[in-house]
N, C-alpha and C. Protein backbone atom coordinates (compact mmCIF):
# COMPACT_ATOMS: atom_id res chain seq x y z
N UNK A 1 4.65 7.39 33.55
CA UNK A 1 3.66 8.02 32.69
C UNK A 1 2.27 7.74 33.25
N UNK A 2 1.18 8.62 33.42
CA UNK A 2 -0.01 8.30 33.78
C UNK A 2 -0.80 7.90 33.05
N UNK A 3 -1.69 6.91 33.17
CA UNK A 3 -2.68 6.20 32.61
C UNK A 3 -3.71 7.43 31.76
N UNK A 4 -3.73 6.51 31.02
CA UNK A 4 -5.30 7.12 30.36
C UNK A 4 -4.92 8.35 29.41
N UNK A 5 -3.60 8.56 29.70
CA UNK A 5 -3.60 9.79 28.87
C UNK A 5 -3.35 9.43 27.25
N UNK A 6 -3.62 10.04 26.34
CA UNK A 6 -3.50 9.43 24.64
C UNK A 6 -2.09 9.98 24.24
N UNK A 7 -1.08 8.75 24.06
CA UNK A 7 0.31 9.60 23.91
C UNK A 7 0.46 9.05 22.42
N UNK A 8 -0.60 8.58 21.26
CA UNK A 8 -0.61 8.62 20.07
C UNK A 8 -0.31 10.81 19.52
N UNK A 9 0.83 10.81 18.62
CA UNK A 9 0.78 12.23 18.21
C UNK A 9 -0.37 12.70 17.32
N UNK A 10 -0.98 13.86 17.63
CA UNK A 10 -2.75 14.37 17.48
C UNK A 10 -2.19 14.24 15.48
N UNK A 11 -1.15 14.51 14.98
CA UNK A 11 -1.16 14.45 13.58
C UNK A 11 -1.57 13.07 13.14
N UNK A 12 -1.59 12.21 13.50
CA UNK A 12 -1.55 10.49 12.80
C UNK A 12 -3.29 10.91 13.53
N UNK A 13 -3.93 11.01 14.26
CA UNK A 13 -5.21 10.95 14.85
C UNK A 13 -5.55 11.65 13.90
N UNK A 14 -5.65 12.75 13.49
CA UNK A 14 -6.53 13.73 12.39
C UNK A 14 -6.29 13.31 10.77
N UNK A 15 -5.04 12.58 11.09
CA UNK A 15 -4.82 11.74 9.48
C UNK A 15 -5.05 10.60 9.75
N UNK A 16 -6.01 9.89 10.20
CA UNK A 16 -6.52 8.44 10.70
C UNK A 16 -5.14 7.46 10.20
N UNK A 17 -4.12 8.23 10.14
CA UNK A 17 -3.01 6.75 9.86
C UNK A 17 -2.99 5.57 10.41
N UNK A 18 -2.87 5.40 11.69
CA UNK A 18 -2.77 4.36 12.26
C UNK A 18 -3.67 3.07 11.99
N UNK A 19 -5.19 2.85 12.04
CA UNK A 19 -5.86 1.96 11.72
C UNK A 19 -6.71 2.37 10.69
N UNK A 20 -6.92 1.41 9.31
CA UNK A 20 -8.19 2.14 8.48
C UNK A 20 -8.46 1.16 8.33
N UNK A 21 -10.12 1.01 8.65
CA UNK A 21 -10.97 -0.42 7.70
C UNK A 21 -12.05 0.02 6.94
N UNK A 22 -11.73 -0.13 5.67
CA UNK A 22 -12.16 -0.31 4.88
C UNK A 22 -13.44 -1.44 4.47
N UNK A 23 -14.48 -1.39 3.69
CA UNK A 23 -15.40 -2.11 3.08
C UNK A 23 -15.42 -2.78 2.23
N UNK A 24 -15.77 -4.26 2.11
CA UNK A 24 -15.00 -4.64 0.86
C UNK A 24 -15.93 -4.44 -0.31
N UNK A 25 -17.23 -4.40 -0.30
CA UNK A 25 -17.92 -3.32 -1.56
C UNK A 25 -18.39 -1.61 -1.00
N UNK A 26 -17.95 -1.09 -2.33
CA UNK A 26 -18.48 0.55 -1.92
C UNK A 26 -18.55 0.66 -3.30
N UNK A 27 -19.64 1.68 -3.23
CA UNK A 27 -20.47 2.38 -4.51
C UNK A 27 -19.28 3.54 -4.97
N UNK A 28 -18.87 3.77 -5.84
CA UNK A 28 -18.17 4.49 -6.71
C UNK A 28 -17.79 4.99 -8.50
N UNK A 29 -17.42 5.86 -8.93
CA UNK A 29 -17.77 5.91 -9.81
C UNK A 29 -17.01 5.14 -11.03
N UNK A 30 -17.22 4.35 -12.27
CA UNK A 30 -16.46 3.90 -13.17
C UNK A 30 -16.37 3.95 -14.31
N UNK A 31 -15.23 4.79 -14.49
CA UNK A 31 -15.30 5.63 -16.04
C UNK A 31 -15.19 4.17 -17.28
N UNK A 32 -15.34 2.82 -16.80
CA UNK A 32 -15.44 2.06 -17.89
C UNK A 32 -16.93 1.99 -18.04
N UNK A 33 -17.91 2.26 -17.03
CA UNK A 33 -19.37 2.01 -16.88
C UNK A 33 -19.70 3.68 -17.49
N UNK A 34 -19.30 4.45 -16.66
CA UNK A 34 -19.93 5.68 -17.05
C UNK A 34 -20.65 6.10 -16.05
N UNK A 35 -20.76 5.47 -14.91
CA UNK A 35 -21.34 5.69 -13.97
C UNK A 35 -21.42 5.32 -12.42
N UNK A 36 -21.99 5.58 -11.38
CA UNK A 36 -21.67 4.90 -10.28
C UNK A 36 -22.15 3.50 -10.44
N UNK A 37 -21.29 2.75 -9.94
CA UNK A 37 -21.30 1.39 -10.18
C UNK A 37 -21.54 0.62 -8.38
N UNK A 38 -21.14 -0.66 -8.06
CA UNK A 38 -21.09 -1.28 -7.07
C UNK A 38 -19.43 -1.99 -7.46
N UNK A 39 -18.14 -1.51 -6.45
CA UNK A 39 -17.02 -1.73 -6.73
C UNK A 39 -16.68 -3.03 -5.56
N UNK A 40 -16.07 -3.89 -6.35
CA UNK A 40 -15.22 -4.71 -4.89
C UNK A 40 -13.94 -4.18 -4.51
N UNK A 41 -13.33 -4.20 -3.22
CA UNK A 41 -12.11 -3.50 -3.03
C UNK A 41 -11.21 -4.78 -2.61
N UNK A 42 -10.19 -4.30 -3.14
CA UNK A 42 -9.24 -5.48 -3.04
C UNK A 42 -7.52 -5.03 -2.88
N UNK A 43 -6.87 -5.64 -1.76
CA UNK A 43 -5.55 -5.07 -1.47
C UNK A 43 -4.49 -5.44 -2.69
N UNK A 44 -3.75 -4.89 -2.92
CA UNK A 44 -2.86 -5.04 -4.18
C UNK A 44 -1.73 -6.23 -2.90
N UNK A 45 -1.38 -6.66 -3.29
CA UNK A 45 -0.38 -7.55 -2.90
C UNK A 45 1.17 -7.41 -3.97
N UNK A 46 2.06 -7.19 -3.74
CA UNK A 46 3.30 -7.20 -4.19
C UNK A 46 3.79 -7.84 -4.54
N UNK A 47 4.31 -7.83 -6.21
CA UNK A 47 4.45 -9.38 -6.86
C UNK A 47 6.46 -9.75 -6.58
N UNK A 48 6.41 -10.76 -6.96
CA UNK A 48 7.55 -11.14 -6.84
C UNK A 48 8.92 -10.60 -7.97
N UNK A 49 9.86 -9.84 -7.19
CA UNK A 49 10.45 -8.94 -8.71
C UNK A 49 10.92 -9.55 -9.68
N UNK A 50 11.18 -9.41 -10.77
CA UNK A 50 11.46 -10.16 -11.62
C UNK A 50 12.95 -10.09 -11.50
N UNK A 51 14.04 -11.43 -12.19
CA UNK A 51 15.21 -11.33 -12.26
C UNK A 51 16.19 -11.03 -13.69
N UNK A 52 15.03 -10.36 -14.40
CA UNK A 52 15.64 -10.10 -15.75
C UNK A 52 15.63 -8.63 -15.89
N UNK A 53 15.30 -8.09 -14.76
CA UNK A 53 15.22 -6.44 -14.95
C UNK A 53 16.73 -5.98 -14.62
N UNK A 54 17.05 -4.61 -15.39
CA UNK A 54 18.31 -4.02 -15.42
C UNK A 54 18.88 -4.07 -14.59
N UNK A 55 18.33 -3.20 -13.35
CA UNK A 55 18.32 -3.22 -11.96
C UNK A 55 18.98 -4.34 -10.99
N UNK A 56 18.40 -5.32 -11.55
CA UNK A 56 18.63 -6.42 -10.85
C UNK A 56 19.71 -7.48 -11.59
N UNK A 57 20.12 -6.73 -12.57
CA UNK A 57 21.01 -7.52 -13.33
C UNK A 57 22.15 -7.04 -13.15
N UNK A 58 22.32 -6.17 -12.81
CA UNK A 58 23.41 -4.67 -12.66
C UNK A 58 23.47 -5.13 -10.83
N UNK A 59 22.64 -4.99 -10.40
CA UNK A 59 23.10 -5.70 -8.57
C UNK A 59 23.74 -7.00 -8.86
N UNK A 60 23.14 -8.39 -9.71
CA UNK A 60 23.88 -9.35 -9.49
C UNK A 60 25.63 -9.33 -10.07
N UNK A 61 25.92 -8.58 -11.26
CA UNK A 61 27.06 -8.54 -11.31
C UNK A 61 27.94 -7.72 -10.56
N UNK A 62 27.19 -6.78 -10.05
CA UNK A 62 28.55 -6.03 -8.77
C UNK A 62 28.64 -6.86 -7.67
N UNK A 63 27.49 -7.53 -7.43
CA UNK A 63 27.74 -8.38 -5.72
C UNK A 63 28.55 -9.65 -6.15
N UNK A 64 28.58 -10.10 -7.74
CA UNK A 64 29.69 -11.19 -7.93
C UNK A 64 31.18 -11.19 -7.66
N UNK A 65 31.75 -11.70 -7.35
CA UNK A 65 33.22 -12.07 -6.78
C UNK A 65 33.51 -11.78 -5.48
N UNK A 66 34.12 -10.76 -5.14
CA UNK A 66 34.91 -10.46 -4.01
C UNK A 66 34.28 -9.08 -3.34
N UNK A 67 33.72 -8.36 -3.72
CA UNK A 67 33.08 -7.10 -3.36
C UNK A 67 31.80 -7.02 -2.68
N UNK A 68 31.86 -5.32 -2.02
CA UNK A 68 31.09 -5.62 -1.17
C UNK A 68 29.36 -5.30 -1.72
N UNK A 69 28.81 -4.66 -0.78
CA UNK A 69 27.38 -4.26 -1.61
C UNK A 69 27.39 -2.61 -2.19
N UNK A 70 26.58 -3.09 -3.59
CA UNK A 70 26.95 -1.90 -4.05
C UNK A 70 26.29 -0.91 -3.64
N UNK A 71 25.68 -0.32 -2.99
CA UNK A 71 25.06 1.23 -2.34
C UNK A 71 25.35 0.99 -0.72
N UNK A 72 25.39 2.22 -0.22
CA UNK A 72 25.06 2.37 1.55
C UNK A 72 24.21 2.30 1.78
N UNK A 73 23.65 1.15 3.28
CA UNK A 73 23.09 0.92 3.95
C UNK A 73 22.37 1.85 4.56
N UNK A 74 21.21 1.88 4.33
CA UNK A 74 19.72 2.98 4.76
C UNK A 74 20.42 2.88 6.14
N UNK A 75 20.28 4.82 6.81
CA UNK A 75 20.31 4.79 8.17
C UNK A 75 19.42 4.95 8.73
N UNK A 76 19.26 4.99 10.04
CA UNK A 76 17.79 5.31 10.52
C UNK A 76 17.04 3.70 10.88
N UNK A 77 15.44 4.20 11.33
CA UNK A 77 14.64 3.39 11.53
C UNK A 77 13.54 3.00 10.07
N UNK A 78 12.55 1.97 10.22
CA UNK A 78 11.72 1.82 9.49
C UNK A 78 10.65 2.77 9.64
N UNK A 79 9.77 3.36 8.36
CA UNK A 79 8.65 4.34 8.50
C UNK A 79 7.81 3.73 9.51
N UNK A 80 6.89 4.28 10.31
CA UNK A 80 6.27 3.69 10.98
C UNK A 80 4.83 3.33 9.88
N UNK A 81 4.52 3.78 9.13
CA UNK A 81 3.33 3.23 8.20
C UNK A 81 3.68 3.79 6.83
N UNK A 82 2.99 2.43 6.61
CA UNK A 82 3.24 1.87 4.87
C UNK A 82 2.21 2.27 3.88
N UNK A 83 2.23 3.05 2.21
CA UNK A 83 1.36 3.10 1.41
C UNK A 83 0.61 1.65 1.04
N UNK A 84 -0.83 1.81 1.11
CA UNK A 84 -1.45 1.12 0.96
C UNK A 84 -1.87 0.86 -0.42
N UNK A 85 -1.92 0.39 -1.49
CA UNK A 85 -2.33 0.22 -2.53
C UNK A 85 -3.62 -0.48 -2.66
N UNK A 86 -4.74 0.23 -3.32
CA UNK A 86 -6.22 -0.44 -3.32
C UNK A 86 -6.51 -0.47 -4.56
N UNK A 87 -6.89 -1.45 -5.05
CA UNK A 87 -7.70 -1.90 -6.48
C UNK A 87 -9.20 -1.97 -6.12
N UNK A 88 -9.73 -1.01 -6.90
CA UNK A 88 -11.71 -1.26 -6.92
C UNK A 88 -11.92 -2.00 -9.03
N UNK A 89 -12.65 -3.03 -8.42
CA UNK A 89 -12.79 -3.80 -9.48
C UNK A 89 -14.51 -3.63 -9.39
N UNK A 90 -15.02 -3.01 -11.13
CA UNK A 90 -16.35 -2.91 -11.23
C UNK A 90 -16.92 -4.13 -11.26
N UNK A 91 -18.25 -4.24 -10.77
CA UNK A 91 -18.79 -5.43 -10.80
C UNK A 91 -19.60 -5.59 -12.20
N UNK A 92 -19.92 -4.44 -12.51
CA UNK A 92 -21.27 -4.80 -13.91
C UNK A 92 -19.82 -5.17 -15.22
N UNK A 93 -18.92 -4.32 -15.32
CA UNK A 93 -17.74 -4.20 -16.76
C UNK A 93 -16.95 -5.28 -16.07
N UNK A 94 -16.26 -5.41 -14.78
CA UNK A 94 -15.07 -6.16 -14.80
C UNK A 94 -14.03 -5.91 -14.58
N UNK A 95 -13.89 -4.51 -14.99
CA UNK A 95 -12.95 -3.23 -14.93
C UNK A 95 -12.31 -3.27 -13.89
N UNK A 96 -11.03 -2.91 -13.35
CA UNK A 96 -10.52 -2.73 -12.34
C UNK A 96 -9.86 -1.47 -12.22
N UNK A 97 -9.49 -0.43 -11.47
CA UNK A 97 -8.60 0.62 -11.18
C UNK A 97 -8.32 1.29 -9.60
N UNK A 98 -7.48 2.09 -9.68
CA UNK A 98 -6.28 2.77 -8.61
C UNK A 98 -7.93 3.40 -7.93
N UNK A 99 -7.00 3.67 -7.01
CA UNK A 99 -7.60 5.33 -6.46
C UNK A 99 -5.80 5.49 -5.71
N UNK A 100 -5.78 6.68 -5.60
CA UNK A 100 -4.18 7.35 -4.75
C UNK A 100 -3.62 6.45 -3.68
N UNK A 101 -2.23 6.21 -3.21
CA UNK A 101 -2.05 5.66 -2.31
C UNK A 101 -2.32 6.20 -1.13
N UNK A 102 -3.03 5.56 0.16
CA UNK A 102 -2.78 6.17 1.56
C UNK A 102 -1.77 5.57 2.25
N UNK A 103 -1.79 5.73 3.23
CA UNK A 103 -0.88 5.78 4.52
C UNK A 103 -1.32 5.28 5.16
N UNK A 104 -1.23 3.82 5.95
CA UNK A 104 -1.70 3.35 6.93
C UNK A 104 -0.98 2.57 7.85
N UNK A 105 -1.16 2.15 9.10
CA UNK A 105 0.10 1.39 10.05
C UNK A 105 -0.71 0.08 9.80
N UNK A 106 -2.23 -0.20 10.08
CA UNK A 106 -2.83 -1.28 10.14
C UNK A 106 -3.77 -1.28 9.00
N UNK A 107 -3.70 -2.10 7.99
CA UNK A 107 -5.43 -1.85 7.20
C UNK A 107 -6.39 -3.38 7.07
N UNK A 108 -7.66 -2.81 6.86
CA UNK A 108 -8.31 -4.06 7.42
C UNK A 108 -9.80 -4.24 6.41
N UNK A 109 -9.89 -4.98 5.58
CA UNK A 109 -11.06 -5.06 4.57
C UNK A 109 -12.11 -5.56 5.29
N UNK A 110 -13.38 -4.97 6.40
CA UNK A 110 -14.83 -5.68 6.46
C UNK A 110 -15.38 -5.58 5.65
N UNK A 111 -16.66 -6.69 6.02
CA UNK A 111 -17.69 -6.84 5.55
C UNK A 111 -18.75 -6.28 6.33
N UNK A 112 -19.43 -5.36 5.41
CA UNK A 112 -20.88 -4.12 6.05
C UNK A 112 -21.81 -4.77 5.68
């Protein structure tokens, strides 16, 4: 393969998937304020699941005794990038909320 050439696919380049950094304050609007505010941004982190949910109560008794696992094994590879979940927390109310998930391979909170 020759150097220099960009063998990233032009779709992930025009959808900045691959790397996004983000700011960790940006001005936005907050329907608990009523107005544009000064937001901190903050990565959601994934809590630990709970072991009293249905779900998970219903997996521990089929995987008990002698049997095997109860669903088929995902085929394929892993996505190459993961939804990002962002919390903007108002600074004047306290308030915290969503904005949509993106798509990113790398994400990265500076400071501007």
């Amino acid at each position: 393969m020759a150097e220099g050439i960009n063998t990233r696919p032009l779709w992930a380049e025009r959808l900045g998937v691959l790397m996004v950094k983000r700011p960790r304050q940006v001005k936005r609007y907050s329907p608990s304020a009523g107005k544009h505010t000064l937001h901190t941004v903050e990565r959601v982190k994934k809590k630990r699941a709970s072991e009293l949910r249905w779900g998970q109560r219903r997996f521990r008794r089929v995987m008990a005794g002698y049997r095997g696992f109860p669903r088929p094994k995902p085929d394929g590879r892993e996505k190459p990038t993961k939804r990002v979940n962002i919390l903007y927390r108002c600074t004047e109310t306290g308030k915290a909320h969503y904005a949509p998930c993106k798509r990113a391979k790398k994400f990265e909170l500076i400071d501007r």
